[in-house]
N, C-alpha and C. Protein backbone atom coordinates (compact mmCIF):
# COMPACT_ATOMS: atom_id res chain seq x y z
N UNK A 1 108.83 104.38 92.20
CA UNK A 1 109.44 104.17 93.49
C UNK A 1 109.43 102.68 93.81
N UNK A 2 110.61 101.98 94.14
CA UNK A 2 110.46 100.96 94.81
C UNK A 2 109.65 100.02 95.89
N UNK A 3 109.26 98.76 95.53
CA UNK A 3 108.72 98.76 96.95
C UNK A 3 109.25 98.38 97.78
N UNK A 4 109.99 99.30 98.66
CA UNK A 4 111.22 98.79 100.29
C UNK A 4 110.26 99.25 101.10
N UNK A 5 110.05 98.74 102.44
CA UNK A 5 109.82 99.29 104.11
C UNK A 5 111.23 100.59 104.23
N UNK A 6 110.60 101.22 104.27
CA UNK A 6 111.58 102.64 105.02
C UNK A 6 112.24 102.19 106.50
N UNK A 7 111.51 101.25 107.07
CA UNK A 7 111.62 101.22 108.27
C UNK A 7 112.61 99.94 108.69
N UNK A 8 112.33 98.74 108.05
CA UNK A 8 112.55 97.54 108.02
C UNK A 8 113.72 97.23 107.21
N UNK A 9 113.45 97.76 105.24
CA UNK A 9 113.93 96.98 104.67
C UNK A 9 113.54 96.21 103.82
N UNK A 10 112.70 95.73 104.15
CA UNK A 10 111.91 94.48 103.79
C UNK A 10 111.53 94.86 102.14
N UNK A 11 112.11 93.96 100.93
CA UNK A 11 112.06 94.12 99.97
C UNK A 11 111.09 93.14 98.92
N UNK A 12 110.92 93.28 97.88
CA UNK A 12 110.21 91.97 97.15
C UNK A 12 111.44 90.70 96.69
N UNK A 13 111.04 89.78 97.17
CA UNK A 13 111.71 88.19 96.75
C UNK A 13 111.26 87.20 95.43
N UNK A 14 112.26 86.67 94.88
CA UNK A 14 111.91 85.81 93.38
C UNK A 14 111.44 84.57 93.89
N UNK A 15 110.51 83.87 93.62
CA UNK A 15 110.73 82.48 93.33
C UNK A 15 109.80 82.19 92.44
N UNK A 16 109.08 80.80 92.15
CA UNK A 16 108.41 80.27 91.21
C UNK A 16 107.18 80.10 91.21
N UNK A 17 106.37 79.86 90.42
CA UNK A 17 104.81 79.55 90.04
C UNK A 17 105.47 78.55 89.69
N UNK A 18 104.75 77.55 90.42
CA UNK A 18 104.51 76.09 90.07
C UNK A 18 103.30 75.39 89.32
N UNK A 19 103.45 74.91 88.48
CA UNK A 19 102.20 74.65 88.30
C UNK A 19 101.49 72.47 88.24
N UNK A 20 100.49 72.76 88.12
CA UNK A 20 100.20 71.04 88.40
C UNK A 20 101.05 70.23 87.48
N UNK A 21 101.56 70.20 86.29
CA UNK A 21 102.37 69.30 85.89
C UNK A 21 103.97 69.79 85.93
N UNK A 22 104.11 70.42 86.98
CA UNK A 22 105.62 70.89 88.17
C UNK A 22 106.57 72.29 86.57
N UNK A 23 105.39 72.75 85.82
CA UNK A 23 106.34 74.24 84.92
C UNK A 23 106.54 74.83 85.86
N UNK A 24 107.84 75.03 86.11
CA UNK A 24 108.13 76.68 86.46
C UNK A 24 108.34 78.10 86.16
N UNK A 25 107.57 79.09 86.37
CA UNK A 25 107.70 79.89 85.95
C UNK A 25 108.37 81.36 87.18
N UNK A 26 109.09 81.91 86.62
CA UNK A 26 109.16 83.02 87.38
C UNK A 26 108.50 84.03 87.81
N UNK A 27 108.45 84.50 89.28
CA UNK A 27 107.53 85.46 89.93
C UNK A 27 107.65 86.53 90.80
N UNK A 28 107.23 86.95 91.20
CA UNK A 28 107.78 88.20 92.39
C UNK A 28 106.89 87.65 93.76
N UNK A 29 107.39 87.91 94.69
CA UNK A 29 106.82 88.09 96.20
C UNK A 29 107.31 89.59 96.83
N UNK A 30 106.12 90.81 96.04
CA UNK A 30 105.77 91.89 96.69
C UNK A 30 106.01 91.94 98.50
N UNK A 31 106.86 92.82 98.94
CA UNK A 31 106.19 93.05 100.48
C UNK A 31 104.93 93.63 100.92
N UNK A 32 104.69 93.23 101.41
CA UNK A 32 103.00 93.80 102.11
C UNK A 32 102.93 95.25 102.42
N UNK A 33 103.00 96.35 101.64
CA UNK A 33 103.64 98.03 101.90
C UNK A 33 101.91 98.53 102.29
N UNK A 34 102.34 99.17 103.37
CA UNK A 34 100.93 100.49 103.11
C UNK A 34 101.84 101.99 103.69
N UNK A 35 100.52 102.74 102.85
CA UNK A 35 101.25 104.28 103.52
C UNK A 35 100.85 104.60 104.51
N UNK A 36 101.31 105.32 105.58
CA UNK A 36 100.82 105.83 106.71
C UNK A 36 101.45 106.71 107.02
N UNK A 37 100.85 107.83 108.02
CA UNK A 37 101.19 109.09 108.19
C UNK A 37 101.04 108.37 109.89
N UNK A 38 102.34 109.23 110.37
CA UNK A 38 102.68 108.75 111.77
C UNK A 38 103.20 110.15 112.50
N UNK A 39 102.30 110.53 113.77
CA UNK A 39 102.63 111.76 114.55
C UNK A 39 103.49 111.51 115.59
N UNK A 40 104.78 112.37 115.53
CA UNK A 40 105.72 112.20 116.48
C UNK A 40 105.96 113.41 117.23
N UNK A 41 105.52 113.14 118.82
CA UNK A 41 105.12 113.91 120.26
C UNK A 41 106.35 115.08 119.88
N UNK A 42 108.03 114.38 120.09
CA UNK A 42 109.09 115.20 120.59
C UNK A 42 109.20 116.25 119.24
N UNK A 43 109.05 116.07 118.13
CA UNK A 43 108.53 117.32 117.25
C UNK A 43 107.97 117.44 116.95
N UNK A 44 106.66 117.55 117.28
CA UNK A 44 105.47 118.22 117.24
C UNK A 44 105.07 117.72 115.62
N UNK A 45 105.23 117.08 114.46
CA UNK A 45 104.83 116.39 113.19
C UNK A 45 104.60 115.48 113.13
N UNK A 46 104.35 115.80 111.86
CA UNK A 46 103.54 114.02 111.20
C UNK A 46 104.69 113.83 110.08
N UNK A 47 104.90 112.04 109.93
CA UNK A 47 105.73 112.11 108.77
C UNK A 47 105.40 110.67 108.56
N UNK A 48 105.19 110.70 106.89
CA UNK A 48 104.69 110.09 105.84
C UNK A 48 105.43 109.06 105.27
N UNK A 49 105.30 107.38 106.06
CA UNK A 49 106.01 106.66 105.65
C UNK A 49 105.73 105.30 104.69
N UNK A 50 106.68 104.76 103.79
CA UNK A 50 105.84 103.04 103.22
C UNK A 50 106.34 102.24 104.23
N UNK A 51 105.60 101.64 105.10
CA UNK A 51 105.95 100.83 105.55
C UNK A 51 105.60 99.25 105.71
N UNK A 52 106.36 98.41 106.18
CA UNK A 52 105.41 96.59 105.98
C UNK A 52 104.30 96.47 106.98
N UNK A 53 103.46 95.93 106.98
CA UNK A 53 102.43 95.52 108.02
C UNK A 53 103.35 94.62 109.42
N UNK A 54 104.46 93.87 109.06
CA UNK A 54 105.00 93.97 110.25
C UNK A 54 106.13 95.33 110.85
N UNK A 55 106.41 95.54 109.85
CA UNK A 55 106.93 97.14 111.23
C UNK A 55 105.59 97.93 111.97
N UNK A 56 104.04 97.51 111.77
CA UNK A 56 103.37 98.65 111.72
C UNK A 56 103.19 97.84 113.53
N UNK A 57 103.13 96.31 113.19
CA UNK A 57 103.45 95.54 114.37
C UNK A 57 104.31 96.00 115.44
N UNK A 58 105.75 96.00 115.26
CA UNK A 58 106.69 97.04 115.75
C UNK A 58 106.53 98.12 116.13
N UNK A 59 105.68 99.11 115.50
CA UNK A 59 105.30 100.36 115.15
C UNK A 59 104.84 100.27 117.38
N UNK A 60 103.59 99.12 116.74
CA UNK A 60 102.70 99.62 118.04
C UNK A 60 103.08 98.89 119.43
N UNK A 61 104.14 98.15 119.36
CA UNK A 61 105.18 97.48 120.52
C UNK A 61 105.85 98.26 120.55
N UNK A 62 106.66 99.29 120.13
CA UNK A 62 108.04 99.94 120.60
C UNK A 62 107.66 101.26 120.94
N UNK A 63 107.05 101.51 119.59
CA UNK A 63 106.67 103.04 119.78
C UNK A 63 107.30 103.90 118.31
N UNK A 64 106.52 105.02 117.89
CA UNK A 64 107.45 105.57 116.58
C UNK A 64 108.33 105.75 116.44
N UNK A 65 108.94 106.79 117.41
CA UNK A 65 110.37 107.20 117.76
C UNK A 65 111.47 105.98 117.76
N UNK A 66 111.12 105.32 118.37
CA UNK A 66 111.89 104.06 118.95
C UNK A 66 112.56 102.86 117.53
N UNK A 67 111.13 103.16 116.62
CA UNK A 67 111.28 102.36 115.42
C UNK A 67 112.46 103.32 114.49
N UNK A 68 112.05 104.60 114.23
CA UNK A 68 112.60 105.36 113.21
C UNK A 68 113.96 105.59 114.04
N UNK A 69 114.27 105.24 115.04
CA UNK A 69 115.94 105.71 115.80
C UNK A 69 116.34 104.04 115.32
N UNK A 70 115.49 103.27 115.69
CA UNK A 70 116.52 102.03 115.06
C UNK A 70 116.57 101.79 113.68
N UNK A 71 115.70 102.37 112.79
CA UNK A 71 116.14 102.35 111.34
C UNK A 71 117.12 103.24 110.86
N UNK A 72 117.27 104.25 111.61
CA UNK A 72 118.13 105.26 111.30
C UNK A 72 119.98 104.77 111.19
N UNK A 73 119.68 104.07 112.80
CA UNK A 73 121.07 103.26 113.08
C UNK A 73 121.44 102.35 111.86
N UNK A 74 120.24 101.49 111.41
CA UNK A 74 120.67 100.21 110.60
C UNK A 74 120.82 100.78 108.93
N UNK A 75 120.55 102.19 108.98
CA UNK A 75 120.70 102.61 107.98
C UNK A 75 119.68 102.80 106.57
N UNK A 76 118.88 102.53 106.90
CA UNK A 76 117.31 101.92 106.82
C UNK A 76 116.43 103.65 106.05
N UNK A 77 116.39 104.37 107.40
CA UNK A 77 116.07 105.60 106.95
C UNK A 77 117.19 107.16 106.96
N UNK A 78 116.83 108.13 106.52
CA UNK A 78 117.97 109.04 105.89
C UNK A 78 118.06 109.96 107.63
């Protein structure tokens, strides 16, 4: 499985390892993913998402519902 935010988006980025006499080498920049299980009031479940440590930010400013209706819009989640 990939590592995307379900919520966000938020994917892994390329750039370089530099090193002291300036080699470059190629690298990945992982997103920051954890799993979490998130309970939502208006149906009564829990549902099991990867998400970034900043949506979890989002998460607790907006609210669950609020996050997963705007990922839904941006196309984000199914």
């Amino acid at each position: 499985m990939s590592r995307v935010c379900e919520l966000t988006g938020k994917k892994a980025m390329v750039g370089n390892n530099v090193s002291h006499a300036m080699n470059r080498t190629k690298r990945k920049f992982n997103a920051n993913l954890v799993k979490k299980r998130f309970y939502i009031p208006e149906d009564d479940s829990w549902v099991t998402l990867k998400v970034s440590t900043s949506a979890l930010k989002t998460i607790n400013k907006i609210g669950i519902t609020a996050a997963i209706k705007d990922a839904k819009s941006k196309g984000f989640l199914k």
